[in-house]
PDB file of N, CA and C in Angstrom:
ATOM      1  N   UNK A   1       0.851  -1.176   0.000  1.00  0.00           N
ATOM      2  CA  UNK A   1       0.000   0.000   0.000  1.00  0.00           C
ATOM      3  C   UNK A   1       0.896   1.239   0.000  1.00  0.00           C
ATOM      4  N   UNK A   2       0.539   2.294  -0.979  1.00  0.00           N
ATOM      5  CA  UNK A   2       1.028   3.399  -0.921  1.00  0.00           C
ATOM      6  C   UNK A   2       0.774   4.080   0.309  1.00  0.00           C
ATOM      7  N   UNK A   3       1.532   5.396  -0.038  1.00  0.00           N
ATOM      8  CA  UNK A   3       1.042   6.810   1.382  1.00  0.00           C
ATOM      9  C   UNK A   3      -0.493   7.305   0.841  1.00  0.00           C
ATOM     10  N   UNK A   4      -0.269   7.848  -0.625  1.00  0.00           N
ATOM     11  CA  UNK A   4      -1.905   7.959  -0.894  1.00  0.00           C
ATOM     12  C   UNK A   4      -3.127   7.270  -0.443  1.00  0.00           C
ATOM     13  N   UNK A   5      -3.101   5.914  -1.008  1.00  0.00           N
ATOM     14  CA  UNK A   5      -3.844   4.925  -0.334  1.00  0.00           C
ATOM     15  C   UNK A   5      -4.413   4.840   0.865  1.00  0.00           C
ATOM     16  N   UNK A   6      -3.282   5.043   1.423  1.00  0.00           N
ATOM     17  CA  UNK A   6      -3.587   5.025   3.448  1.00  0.00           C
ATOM     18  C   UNK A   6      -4.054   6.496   3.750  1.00  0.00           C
ATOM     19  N   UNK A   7      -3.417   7.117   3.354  1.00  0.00           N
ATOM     20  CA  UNK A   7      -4.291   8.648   3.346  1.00  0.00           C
ATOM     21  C   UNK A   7      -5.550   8.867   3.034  1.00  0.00           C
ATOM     22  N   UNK A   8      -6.163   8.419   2.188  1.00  0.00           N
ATOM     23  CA  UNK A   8      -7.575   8.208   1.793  1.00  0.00           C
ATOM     24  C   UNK A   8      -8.560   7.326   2.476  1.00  0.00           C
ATOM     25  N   UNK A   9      -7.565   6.119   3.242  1.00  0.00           N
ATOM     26  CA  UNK A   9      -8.769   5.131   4.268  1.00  0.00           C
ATOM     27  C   UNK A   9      -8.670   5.644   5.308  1.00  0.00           C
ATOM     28  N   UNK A  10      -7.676   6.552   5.837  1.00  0.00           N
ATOM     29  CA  UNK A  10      -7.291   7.039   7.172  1.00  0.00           C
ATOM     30  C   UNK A  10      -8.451   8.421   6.922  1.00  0.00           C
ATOM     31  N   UNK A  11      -8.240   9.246   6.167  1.00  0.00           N
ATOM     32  CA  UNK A  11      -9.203  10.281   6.103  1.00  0.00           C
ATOM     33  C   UNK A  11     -10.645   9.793   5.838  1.00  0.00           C
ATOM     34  N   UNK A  12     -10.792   8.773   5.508  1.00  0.00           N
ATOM     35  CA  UNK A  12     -12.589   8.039   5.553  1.00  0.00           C
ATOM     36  C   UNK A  12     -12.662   7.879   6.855  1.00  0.00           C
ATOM     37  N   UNK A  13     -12.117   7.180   7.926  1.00  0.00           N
ATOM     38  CA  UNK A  13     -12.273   6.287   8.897  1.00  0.00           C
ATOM     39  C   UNK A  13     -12.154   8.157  10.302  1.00  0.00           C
ATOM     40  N   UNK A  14     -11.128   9.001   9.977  1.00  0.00           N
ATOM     41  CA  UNK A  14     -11.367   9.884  10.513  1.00  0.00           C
ATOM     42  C   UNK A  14     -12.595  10.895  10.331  1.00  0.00           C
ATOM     43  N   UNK A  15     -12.647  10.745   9.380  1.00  0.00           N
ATOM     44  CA  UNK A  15     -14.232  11.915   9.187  1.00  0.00           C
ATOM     45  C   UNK A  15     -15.483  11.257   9.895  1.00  0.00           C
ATOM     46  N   UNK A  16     -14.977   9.907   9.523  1.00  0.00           N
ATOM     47  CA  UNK A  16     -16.204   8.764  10.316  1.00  0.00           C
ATOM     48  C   UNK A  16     -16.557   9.059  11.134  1.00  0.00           C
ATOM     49  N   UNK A  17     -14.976   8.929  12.246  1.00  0.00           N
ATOM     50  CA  UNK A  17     -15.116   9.283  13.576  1.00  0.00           C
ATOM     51  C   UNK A  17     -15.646  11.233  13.970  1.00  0.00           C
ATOM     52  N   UNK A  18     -14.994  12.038  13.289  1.00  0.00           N
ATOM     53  CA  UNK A  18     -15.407  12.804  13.660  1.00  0.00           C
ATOM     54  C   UNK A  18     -16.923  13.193  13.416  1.00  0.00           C
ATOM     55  N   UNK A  19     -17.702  12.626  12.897  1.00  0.00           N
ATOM     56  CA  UNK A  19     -19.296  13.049  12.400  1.00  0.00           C
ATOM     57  C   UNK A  19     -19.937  12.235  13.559  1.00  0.00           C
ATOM     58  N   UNK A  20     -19.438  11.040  13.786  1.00  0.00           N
ATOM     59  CA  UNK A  20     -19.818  10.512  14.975  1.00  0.00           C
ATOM     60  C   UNK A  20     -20.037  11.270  16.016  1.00  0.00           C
ATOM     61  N   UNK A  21     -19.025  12.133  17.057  1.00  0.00           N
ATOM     62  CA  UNK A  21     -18.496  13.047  17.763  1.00  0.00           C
ATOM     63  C   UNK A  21     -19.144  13.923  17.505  1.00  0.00           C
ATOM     64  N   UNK A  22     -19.764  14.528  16.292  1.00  0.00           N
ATOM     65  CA  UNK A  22     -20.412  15.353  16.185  1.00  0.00           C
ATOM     66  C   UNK A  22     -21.929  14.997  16.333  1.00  0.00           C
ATOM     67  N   UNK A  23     -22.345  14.144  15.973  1.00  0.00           N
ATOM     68  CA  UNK A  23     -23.966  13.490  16.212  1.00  0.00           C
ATOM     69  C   UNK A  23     -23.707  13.492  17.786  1.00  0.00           C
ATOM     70  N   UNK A  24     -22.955  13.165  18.270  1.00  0.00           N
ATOM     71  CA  UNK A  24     -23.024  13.268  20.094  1.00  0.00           C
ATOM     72  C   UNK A  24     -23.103  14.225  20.480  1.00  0.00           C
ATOM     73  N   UNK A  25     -22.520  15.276  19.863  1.00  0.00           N
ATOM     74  CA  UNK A  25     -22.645  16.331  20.953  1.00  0.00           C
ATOM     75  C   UNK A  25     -23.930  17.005  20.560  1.00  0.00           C
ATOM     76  N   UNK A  26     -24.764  16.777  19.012  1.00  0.00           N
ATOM     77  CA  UNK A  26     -25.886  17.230  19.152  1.00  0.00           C
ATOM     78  C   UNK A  26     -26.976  16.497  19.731  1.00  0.00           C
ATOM     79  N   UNK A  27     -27.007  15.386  19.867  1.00  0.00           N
ATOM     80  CA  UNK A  27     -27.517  14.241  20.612  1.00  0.00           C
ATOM     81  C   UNK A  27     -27.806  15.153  22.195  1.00  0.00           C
ATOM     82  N   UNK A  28     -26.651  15.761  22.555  1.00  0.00           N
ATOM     83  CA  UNK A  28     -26.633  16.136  24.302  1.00  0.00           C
ATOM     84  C   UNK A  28     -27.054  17.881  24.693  1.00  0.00           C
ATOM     85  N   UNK A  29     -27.668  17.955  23.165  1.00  0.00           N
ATOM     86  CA  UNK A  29     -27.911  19.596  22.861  1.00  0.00           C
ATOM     87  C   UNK A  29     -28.403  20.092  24.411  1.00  0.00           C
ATOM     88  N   UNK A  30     -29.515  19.207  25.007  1.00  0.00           N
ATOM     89  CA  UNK A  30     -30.156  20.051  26.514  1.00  0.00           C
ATOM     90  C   UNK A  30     -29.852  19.122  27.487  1.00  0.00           C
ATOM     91  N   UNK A  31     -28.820  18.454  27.444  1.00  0.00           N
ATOM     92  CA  UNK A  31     -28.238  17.806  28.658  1.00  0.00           C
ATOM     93  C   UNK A  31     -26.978  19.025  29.412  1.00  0.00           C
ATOM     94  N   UNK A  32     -27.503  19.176  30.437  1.00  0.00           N
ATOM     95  CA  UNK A  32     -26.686  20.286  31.277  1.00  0.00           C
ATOM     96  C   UNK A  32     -25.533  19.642  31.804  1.00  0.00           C
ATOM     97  N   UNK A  33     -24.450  20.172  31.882  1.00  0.00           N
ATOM     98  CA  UNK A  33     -22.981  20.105  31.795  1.00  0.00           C
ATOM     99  C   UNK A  33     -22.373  19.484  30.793  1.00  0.00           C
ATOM    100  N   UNK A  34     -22.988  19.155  30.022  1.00  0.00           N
ATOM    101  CA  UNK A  34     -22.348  18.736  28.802  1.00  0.00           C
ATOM    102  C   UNK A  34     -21.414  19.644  28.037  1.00  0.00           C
ATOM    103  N   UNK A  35     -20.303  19.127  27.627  1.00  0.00           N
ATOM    104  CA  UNK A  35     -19.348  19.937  27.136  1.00  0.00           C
ATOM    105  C   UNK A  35     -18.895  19.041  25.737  1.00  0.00           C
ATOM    106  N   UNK A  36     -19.046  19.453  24.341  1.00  0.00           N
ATOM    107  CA  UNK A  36     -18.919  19.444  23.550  1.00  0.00           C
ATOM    108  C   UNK A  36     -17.181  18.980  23.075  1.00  0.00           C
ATOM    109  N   UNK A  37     -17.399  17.894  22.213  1.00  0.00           N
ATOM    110  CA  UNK A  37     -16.205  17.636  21.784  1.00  0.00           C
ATOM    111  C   UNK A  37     -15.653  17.689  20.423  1.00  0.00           C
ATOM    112  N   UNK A  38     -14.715  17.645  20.012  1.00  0.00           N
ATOM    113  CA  UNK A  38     -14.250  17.629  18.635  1.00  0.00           C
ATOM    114  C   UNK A  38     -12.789  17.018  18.094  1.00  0.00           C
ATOM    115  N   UNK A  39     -12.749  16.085  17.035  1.00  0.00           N
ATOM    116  CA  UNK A  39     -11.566  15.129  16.845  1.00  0.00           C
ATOM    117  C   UNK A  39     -10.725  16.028  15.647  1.00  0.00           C
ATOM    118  N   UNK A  40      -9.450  16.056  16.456  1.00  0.00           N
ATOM    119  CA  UNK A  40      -8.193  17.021  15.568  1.00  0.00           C
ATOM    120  C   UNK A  40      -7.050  15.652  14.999  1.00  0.00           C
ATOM    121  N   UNK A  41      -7.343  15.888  13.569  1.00  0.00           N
ATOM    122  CA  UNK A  41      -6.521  14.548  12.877  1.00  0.00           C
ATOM    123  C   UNK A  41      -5.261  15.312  12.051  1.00  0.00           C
ATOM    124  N   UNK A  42      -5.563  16.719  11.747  1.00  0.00           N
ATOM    125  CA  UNK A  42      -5.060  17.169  10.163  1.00  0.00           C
ATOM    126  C   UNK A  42      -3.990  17.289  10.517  1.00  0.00           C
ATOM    127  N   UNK A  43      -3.354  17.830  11.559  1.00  0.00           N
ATOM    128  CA  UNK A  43      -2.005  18.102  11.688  1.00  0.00           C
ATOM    129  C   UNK A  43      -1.396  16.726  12.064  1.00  0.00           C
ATOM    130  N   UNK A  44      -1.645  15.733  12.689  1.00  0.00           N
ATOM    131  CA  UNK A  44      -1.213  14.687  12.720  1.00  0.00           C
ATOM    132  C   UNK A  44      -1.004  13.558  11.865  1.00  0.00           C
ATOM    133  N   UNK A  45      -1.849  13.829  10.676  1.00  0.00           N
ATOM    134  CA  UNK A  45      -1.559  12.890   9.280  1.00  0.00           C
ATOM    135  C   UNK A  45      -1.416  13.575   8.601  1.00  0.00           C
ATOM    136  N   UNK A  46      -0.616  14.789   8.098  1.00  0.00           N
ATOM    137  CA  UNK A  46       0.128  15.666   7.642  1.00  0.00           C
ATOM    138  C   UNK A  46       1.907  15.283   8.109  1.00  0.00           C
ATOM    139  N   UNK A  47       1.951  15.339   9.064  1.00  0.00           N
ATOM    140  CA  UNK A  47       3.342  14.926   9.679  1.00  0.00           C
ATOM    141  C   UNK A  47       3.327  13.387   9.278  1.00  0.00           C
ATOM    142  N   UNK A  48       2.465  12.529   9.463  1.00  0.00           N
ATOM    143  CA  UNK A  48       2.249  11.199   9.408  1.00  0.00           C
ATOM    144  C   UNK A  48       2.651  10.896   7.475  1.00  0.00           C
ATOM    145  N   UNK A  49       2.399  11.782   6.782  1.00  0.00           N
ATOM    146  CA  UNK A  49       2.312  11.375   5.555  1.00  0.00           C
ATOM    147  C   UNK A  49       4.133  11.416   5.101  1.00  0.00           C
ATOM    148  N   UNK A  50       4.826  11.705   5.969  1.00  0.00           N
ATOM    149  CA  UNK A  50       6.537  11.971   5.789  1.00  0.00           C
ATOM    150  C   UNK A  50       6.938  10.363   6.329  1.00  0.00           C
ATOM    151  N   UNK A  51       6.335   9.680   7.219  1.00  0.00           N
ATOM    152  CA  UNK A  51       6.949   8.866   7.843  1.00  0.00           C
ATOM    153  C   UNK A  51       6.174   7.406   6.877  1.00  0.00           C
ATOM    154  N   UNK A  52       5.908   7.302   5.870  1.00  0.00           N
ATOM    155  CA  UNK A  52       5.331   6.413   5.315  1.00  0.00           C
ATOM    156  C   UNK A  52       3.693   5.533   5.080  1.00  0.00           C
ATOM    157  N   UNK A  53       3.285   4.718   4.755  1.00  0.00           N
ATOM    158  CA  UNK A  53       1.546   4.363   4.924  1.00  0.00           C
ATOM    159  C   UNK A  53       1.384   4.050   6.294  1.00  0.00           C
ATOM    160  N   UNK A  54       2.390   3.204   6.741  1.00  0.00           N
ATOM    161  CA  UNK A  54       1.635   2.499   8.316  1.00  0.00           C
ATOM    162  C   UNK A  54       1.801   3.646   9.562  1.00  0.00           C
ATOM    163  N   UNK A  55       2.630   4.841   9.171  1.00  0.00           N
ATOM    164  CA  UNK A  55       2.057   5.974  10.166  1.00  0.00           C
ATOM    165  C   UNK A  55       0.844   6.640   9.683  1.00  0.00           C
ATOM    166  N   UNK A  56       0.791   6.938   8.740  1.00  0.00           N
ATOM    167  CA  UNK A  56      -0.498   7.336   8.139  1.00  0.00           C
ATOM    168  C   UNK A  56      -1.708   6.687   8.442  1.00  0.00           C
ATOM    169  N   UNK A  57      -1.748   5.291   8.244  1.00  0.00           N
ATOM    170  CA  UNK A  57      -3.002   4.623   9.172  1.00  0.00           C
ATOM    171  C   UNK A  57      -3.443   4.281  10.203  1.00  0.00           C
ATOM    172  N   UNK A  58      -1.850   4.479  11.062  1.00  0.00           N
ATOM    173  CA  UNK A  58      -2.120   4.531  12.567  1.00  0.00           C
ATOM    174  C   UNK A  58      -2.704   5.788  13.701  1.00  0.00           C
ATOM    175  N   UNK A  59      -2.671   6.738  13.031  1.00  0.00           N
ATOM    176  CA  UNK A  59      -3.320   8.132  13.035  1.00  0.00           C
ATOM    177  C   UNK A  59      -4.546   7.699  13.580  1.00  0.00           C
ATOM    178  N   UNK A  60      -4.815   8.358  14.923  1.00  0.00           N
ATOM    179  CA  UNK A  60      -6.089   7.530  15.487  1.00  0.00           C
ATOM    180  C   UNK A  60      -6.723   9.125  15.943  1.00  0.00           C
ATOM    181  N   UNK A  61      -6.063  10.733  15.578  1.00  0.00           N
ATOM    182  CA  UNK A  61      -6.732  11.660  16.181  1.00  0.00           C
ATOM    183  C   UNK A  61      -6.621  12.189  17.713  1.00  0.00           C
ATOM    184  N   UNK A  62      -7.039  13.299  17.758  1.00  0.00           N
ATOM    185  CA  UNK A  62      -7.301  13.652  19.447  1.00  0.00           C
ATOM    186  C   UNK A  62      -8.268  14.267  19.569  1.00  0.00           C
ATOM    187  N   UNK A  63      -9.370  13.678  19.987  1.00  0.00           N
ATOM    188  CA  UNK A  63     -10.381  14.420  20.944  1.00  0.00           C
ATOM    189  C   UNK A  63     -10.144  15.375  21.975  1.00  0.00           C
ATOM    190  N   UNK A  64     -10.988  16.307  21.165  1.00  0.00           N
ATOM    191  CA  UNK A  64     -10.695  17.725  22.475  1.00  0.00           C
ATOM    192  C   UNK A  64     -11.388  18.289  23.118  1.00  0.00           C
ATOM    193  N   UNK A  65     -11.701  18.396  24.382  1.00  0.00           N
ATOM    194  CA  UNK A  65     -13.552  18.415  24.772  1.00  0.00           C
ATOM    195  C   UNK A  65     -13.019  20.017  25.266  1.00  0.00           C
ATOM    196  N   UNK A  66     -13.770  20.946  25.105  1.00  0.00           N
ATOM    197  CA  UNK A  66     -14.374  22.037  25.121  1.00  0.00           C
ATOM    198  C   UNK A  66     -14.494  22.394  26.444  1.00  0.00           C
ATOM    199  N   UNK A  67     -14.147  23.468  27.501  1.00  0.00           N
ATOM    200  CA  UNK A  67     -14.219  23.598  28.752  1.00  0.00           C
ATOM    201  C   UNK A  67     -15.272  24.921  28.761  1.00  0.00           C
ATOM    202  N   UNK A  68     -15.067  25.516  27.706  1.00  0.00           N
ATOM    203  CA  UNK A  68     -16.038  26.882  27.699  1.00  0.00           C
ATOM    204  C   UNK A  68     -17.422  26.306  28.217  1.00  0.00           C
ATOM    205  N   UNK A  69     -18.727  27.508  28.629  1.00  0.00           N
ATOM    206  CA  UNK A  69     -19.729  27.434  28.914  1.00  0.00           C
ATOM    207  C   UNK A  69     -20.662  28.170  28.352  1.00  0.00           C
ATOM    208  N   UNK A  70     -21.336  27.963  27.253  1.00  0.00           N
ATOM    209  CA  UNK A  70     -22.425  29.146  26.465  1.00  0.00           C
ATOM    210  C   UNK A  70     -23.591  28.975  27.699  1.00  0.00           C
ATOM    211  N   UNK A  71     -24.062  28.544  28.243  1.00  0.00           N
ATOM    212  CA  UNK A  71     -25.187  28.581  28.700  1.00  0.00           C
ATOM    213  C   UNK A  71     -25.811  28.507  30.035  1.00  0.00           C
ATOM    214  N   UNK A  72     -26.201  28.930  31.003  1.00  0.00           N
ATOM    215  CA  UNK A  72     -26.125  28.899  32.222  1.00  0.00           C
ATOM    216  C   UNK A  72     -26.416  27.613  33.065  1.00  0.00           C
ATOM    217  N   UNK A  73     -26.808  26.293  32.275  1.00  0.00           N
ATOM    218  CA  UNK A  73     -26.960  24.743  32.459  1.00  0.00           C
ATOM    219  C   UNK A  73     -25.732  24.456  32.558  1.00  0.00           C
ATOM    220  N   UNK A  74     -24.426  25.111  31.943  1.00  0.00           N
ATOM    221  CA  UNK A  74     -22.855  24.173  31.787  1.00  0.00           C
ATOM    222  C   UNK A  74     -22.804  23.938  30.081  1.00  0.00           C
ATOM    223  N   UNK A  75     -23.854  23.592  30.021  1.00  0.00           N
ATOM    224  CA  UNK A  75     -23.670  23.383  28.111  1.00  0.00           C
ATOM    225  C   UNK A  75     -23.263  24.099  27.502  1.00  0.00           C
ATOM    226  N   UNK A  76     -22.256  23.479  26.575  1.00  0.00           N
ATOM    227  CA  UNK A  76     -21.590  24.788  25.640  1.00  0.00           C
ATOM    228  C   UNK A  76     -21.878  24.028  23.685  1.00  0.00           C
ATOM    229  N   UNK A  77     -22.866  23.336  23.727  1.00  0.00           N
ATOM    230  CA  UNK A  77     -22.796  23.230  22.511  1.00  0.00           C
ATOM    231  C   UNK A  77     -23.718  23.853  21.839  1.00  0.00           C
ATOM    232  N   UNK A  78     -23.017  24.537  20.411  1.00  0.00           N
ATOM    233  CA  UNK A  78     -23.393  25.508  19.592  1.00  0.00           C
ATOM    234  C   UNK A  78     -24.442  24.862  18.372  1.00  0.00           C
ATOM    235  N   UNK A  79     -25.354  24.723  18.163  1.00  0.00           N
ATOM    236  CA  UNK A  79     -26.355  24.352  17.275  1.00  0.00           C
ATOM    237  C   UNK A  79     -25.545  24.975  15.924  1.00  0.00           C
ATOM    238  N   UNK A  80     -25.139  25.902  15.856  1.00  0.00           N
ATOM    239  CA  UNK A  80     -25.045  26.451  14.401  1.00  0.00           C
ATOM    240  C   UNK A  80     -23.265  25.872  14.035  1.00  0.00           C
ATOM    241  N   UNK A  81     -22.736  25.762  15.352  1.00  0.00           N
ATOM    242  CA  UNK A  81     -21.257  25.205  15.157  1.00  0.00           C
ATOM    243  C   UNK A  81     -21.255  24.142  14.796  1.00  0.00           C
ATOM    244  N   UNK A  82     -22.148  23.045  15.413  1.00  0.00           N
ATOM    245  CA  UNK A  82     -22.128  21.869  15.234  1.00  0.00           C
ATOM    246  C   UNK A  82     -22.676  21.331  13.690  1.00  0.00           C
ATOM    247  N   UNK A  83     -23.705  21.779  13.505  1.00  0.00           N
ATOM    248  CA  UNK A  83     -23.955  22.102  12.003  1.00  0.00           C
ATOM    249  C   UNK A  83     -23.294  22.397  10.799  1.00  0.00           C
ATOM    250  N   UNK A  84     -22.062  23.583  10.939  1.00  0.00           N
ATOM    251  CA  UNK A  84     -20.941  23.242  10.602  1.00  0.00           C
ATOM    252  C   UNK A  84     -19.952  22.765  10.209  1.00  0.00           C
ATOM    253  N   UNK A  85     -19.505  22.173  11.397  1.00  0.00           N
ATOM    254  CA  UNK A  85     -19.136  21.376  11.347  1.00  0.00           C
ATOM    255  C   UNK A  85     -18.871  19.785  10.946  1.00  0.00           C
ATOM    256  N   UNK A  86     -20.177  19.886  10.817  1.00  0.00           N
ATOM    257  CA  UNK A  86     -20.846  18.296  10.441  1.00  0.00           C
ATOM    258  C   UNK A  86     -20.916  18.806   8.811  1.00  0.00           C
ATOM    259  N   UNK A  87     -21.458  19.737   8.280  1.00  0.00           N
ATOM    260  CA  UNK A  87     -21.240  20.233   6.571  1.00  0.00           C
ATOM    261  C   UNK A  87     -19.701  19.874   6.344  1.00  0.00           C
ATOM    262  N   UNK A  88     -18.514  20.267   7.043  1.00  0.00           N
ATOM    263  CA  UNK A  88     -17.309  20.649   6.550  1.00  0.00           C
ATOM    264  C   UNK A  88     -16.770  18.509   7.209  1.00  0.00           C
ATOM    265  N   UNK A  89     -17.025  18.290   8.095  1.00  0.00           N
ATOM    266  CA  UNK A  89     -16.789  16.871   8.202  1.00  0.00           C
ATOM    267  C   UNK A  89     -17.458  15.881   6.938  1.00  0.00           C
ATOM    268  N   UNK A  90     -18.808  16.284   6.267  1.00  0.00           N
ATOM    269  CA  UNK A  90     -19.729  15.307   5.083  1.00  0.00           C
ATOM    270  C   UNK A  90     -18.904  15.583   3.752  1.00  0.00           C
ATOM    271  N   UNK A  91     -18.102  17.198   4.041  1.00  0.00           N
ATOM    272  CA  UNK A  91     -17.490  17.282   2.717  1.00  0.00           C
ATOM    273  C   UNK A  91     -16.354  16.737   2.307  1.00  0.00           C
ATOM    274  N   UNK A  92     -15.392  16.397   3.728  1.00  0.00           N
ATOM    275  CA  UNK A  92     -14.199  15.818   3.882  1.00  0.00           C
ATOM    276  C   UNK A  92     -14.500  14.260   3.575  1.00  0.00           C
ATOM    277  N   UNK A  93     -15.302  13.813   3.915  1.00  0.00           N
ATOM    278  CA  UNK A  93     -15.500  12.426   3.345  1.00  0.00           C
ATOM    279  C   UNK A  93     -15.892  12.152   1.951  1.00  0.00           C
ATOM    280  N   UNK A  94     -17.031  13.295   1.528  1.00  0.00           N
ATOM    281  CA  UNK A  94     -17.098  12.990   0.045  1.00  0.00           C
ATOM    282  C   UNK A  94     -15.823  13.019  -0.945  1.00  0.00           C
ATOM    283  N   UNK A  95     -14.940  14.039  -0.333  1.00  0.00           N
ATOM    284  CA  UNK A  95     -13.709  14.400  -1.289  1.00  0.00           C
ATOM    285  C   UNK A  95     -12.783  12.833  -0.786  1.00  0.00           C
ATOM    286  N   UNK A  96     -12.670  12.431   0.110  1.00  0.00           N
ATOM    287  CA  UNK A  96     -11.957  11.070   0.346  1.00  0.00           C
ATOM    288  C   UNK A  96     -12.548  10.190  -0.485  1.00  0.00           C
ATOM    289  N   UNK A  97     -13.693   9.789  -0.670  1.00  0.00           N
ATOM    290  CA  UNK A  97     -14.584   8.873  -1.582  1.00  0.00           C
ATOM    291  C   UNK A  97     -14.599   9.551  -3.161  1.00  0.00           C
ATOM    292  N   UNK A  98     -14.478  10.316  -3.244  1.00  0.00           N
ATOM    293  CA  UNK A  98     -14.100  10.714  -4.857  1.00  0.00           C
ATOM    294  C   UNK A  98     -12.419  10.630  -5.149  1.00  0.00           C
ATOM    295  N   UNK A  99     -11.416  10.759  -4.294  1.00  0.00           N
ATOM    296  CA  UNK A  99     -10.251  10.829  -4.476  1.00  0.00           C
ATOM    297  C   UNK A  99     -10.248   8.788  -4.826  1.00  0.00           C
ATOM    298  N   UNK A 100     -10.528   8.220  -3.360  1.00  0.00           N
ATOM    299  CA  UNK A 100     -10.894   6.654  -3.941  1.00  0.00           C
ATOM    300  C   UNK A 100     -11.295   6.626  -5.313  1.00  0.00           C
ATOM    301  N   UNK A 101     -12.291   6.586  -5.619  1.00  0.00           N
ATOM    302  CA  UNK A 101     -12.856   6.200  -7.223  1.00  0.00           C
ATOM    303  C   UNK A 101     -11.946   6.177  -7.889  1.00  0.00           C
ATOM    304  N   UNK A 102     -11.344   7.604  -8.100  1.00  0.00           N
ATOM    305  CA  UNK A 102     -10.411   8.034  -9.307  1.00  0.00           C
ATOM    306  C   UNK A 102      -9.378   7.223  -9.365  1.00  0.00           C
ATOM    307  N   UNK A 103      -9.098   6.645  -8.193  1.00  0.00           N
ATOM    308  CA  UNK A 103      -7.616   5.925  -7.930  1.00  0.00           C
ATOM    309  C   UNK A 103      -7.949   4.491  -8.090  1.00  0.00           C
ATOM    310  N   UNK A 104      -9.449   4.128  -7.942  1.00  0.00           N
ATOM    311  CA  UNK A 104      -9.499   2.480  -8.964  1.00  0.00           C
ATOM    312  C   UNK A 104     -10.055   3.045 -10.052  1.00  0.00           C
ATOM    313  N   UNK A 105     -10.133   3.636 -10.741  1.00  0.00           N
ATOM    314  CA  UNK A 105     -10.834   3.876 -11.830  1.00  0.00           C
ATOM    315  C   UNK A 105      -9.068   4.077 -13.056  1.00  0.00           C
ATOM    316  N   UNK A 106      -8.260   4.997 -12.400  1.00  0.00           N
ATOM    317  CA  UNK A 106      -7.036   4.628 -12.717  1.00  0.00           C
ATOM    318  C   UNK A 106      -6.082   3.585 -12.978  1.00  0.00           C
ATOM    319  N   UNK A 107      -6.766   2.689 -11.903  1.00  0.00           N
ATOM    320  CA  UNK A 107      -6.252   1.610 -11.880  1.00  0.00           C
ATOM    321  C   UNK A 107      -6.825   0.462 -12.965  1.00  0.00           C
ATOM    322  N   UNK A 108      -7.820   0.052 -13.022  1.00  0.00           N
ATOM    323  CA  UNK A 108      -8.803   0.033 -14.028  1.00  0.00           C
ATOM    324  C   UNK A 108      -8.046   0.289 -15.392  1.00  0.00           C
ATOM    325  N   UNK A 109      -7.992   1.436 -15.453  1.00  0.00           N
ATOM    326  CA  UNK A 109      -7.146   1.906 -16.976  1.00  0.00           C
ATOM    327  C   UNK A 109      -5.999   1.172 -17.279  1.00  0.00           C
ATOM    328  N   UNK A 110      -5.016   1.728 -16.007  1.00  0.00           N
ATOM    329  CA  UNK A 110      -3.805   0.544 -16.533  1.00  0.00           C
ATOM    330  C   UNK A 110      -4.019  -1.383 -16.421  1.00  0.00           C
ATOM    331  N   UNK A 111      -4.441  -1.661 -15.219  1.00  0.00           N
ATOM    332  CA  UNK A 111      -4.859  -3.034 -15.791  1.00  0.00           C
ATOM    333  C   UNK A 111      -5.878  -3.563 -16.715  1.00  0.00           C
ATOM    334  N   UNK A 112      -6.457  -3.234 -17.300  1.00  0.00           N
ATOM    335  CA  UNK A 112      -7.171  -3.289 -18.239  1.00  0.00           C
ATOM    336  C   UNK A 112      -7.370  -2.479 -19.553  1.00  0.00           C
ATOM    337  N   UNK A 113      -6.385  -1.832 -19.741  1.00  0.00           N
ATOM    338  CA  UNK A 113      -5.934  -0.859 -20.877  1.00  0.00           C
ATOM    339  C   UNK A 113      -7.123  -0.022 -21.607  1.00  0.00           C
ATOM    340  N   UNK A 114      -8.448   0.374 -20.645  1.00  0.00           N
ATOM    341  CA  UNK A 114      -8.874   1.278 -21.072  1.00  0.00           C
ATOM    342  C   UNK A 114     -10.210   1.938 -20.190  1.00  0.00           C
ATOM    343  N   UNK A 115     -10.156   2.752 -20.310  1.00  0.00           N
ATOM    344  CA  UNK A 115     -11.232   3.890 -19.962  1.00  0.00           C
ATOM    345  C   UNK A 115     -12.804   2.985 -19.253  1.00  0.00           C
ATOM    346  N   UNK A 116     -13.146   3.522 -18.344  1.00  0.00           N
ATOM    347  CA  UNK A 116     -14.369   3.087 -17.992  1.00  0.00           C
ATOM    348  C   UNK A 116     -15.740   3.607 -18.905  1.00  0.00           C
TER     349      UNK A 116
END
């Protein structure tokens, strides 16, 4: 397996996780003290992509829970952030799943010497 390769299942499997993380914390929208979390991958499989595929897929993220307080319950999660967020996490996966295609569809071409 290439670095590309692993970059593309590692960025599926992270967006995964982070949309997950994100359905939770809207899940806990009026649960009081709840504090909102969010999974930071980019800078870590960025560095990861120098050290070859099997750092690249071992990239497991860091959850970072939120200490702020919007609301006088303890809750600090943002309806319009989380929303957001979850747009810019659905887009990161579609672009991982279109980067896939292209790369069997490429593949495709050369083992089979032509065009889909």
């Amino acid at each position: 397996m290439n670095v590309t390769n692993a970059l593309v299942i590692s960025d599926l499997n992270l967006s995964q996780k982070r949309t997950n993380l994100i359905a939770n914390n809207l899940a806990n929208y009026e649960t009081p003290g709840f504090k909102a979390s969010r999974l930071s991958f980019e800078g870590a499989l960025a560095s990861a992509m120098n050290r070859g595929p099997s750092a690249v897929l071992a990239v497991q993220g860091t959850i970072v829970k939120s200490q702020t307080s919007l609301r006088a319950d303890g809750n600090n999660v943002s309806l319009t952030g989380q929303m957001t967020a979850l747009a810019r996490a659905q887009l990161s996966y579609q672009m991982a799943v279109s980067a896939y295609n292209h790369h069997v569809t490429q593949m495709k071409i050369v083992t089979e010497g032509k065009a889909l």
